[in-house]
N, C-alpha and C. Protein backbone atom coordinates (compact mmCIF):
# COMPACT_ATOMS: atom_id res chain seq x y z
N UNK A 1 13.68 -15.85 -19.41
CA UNK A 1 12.79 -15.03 -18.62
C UNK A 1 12.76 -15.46 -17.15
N UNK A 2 13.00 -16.33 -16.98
CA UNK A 2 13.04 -17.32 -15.31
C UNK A 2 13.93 -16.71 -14.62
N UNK A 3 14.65 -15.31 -14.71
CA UNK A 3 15.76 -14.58 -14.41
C UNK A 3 14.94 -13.30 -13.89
N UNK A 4 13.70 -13.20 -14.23
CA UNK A 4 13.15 -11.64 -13.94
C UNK A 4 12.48 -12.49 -12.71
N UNK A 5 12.65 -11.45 -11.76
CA UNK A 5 12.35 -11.01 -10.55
C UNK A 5 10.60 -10.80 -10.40
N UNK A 6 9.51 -11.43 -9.49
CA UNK A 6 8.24 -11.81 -9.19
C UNK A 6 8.07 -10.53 -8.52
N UNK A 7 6.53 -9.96 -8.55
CA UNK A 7 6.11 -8.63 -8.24
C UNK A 7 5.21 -9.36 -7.04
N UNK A 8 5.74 -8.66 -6.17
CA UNK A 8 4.92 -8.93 -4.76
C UNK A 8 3.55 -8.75 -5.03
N UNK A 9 2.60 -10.08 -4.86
CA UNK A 9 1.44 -9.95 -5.18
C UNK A 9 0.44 -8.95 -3.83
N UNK A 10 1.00 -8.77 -2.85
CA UNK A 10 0.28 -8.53 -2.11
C UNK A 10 -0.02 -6.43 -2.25
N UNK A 11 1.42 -6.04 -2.77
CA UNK A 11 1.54 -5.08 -3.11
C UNK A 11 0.88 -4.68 -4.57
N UNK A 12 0.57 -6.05 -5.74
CA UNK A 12 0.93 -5.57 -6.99
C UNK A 12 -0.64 -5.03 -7.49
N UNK A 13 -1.84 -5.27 -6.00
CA UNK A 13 -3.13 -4.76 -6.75
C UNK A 13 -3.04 -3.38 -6.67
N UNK A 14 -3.93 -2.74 -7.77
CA UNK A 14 -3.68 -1.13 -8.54
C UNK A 14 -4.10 -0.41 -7.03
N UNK A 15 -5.02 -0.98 -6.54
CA UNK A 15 -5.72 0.09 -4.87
C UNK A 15 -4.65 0.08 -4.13
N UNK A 16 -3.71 -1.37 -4.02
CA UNK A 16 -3.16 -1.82 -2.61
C UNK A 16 -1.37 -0.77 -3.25
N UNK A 17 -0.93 -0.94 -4.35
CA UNK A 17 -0.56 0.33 -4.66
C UNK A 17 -0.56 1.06 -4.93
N UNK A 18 -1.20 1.80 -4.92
CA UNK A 18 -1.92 3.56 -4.62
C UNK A 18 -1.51 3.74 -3.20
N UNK A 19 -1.99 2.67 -2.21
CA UNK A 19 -2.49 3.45 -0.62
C UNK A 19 -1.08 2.90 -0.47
N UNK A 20 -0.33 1.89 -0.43
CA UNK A 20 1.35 1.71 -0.08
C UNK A 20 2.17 2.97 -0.49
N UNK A 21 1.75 4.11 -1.78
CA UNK A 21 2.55 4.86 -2.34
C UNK A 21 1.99 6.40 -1.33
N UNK A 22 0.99 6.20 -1.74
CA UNK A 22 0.81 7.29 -0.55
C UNK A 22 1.38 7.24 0.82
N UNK A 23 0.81 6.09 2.00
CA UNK A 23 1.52 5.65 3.03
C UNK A 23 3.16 6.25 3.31
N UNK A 24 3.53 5.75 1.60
CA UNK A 24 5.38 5.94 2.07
C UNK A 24 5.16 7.61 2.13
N UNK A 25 4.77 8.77 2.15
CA UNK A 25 5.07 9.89 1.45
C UNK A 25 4.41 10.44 3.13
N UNK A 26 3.63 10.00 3.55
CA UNK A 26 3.19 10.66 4.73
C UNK A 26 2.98 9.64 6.44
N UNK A 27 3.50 10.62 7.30
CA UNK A 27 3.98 9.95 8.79
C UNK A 27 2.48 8.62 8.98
N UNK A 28 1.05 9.62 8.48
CA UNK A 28 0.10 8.74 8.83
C UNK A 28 -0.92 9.17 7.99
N UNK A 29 -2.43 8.40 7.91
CA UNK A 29 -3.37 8.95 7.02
C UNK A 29 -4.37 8.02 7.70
N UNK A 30 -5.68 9.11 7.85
CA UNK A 30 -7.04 9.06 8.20
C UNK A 30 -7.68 8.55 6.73
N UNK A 31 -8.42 6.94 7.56
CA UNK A 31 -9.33 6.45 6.17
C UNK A 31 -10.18 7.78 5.59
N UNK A 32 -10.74 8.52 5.52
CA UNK A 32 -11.28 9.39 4.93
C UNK A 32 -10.56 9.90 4.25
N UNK A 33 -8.83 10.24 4.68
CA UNK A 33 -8.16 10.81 3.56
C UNK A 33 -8.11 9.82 1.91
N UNK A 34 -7.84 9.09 2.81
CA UNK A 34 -7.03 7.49 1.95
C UNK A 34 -8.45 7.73 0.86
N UNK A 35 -9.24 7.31 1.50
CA UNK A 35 -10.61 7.41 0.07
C UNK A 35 -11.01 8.42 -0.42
N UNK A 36 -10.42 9.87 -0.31
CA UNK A 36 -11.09 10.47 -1.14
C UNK A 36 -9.27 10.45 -1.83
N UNK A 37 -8.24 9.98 -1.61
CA UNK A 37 -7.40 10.26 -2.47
C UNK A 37 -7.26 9.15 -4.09
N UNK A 38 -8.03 7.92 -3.21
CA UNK A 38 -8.27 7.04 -4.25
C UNK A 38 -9.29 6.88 -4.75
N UNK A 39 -10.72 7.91 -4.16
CA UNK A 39 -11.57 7.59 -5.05
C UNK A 39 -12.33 6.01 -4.81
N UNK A 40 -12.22 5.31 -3.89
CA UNK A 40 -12.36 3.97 -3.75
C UNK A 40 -13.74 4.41 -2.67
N UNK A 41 -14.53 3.10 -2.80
CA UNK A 41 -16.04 2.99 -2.08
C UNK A 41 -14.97 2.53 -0.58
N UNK A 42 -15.94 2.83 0.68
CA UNK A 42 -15.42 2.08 2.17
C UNK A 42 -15.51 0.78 2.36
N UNK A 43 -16.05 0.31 1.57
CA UNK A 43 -15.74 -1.41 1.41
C UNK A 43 -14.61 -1.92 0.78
N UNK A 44 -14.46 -1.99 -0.54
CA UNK A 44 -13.15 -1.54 -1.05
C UNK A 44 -11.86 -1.33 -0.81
N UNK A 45 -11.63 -0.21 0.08
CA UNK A 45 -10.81 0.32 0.54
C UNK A 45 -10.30 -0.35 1.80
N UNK A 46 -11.64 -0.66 2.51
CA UNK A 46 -11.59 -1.24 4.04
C UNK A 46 -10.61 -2.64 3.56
N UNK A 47 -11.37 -3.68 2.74
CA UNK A 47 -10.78 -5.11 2.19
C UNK A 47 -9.35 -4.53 1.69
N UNK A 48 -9.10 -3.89 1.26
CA UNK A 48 -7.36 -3.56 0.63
C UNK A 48 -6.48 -3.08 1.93
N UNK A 49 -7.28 -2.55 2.75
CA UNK A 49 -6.37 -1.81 3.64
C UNK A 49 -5.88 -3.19 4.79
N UNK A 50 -7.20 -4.16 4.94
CA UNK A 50 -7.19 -5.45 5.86
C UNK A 50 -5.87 -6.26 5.15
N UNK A 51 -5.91 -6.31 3.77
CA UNK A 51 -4.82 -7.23 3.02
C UNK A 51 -3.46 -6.50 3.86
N UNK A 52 -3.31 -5.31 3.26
CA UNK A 52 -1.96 -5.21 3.59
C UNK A 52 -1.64 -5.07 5.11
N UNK A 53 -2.95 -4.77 6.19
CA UNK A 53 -2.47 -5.21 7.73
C UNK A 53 -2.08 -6.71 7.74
N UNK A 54 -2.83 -7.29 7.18
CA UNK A 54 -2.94 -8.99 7.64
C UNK A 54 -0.91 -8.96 7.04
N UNK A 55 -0.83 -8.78 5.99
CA UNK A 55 0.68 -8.94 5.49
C UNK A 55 1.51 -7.93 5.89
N UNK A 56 1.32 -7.14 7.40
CA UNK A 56 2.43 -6.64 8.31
C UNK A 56 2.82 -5.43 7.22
N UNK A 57 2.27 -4.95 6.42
CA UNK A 57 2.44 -3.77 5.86
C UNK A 57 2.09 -2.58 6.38
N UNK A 58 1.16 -2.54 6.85
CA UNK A 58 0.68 -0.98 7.51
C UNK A 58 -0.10 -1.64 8.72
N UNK A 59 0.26 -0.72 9.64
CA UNK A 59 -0.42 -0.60 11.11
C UNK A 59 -1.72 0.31 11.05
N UNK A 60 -2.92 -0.45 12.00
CA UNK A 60 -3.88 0.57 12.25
C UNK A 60 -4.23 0.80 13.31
N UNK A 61 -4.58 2.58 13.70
CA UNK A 61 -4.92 3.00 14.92
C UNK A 61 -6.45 3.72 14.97
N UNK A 62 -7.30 2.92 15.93
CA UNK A 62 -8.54 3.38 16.07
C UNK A 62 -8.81 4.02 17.20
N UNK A 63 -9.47 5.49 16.94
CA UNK A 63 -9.75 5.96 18.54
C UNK A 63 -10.94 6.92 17.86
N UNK A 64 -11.26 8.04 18.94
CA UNK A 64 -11.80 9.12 18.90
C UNK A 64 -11.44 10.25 18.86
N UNK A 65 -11.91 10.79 17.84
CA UNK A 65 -11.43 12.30 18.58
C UNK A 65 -13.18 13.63 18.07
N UNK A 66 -13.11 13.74 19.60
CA UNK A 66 -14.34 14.49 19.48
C UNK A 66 -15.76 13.74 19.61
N UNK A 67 -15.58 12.59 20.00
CA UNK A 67 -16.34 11.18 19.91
C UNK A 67 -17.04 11.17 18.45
N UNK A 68 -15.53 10.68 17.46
CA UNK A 68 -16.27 10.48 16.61
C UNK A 68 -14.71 9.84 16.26
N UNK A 69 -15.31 8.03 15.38
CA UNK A 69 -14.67 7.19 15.49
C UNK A 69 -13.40 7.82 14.52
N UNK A 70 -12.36 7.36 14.01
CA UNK A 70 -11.12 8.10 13.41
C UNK A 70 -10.33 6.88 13.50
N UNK A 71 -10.17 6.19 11.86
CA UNK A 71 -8.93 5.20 11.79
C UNK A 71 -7.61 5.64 10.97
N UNK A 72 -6.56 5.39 11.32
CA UNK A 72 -5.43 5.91 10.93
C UNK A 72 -4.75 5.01 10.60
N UNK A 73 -3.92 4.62 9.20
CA UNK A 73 -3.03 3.91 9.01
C UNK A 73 -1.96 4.43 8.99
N UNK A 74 -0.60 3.24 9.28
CA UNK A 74 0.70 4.34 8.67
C UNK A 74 1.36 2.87 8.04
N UNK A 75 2.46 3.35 7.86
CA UNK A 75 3.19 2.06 6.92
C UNK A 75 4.32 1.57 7.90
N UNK A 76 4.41 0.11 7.46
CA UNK A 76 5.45 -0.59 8.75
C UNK A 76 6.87 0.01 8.07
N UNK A 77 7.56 -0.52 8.57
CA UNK A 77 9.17 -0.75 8.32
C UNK A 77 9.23 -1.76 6.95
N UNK A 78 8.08 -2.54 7.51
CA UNK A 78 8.41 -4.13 6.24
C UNK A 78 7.76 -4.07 5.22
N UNK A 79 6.66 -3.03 5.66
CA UNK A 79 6.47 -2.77 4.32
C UNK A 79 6.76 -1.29 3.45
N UNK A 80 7.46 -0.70 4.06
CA UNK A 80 8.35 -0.02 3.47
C UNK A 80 9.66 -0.50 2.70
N UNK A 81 10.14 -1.69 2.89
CA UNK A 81 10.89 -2.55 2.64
C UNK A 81 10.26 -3.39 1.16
N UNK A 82 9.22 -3.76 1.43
CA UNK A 82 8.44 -4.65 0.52
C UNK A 82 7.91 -3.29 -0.37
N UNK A 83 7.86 -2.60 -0.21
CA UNK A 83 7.62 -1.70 -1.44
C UNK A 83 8.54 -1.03 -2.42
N UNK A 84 9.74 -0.73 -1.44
CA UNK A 84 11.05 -0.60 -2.04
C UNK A 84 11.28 -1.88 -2.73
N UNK A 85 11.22 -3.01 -2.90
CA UNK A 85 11.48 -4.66 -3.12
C UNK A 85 10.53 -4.31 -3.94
N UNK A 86 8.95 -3.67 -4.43
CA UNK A 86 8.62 -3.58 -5.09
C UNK A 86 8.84 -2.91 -6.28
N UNK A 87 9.60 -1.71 -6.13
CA UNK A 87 9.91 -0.81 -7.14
C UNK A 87 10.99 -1.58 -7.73
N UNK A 88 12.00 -1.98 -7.11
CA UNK A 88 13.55 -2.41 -7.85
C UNK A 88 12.65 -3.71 -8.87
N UNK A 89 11.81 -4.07 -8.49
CA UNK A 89 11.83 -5.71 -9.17
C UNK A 89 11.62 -4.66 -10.60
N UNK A 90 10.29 -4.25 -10.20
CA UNK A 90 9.55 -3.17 -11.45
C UNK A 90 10.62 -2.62 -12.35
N UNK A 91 11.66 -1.98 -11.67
CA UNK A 91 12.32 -1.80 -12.53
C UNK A 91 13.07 -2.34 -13.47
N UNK A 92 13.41 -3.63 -12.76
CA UNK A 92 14.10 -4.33 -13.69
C UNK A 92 13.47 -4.91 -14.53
N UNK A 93 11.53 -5.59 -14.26
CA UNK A 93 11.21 -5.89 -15.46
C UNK A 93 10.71 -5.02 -16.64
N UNK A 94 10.87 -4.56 -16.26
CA UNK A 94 10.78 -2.62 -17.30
C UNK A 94 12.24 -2.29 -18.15
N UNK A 95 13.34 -2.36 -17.49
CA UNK A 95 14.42 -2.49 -18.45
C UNK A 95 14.53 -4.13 -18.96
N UNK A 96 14.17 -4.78 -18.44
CA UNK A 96 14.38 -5.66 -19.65
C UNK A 96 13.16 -6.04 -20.81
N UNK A 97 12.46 -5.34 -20.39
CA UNK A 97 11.26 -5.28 -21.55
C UNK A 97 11.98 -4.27 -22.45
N UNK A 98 12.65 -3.17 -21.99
CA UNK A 98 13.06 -2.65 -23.14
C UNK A 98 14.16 -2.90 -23.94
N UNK A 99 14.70 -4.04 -23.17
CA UNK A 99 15.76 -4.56 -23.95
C UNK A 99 15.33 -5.55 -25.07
N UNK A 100 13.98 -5.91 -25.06
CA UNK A 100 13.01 -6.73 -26.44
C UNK A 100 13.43 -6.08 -27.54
């Protein structure tokens, strides 16, 4: 088993992939989208979204529009990378579970 490939912990919580899978699928996303797509409280969401800035996964942009505050994440390069790095591992420990 010391042959299967480690699941990026930073990616592997159920919230922190949800909002990485979404991220990849769209240019950018307003926290309001992000939580009503996950269903997640603004605390929650806020702490998952800080993990994957702090680990260079997604960028955030804060401004106004209409004077009314508006945060936007989008997904880096690296962690577009680290999510792709996420799926291949997945996959492989998935075919070799079915090879049990």
């Amino acid at each position: 088993m010391s042959d299967l490939p480690e699941l990026d912990p930073i990616i592997h919580g159920k919230l922190r992939l949800a909002l990485m899978s979404l991220l990849a699928t769209t240019e950018q996303a307003e926290f309001k989208w992000l939580r009503e797509r996950t269903s997640s409280t603004d605390g929650n969401l806020g702490a998952q979204l800080q993990k994957l800035e702090e680990a260079g996964y997604v960028n955030v942009e804060k401004k106004f529009v209409l004077r009314k505050p508006v945060t936007e994440y989008r997904i880096t390069e690296g962690g577009r990378a680290a999510l792709t790095g996420y799926i291949q591992a997945l996959k492989t420990l998935l075919g070799a579970a079915m090879e049990l």
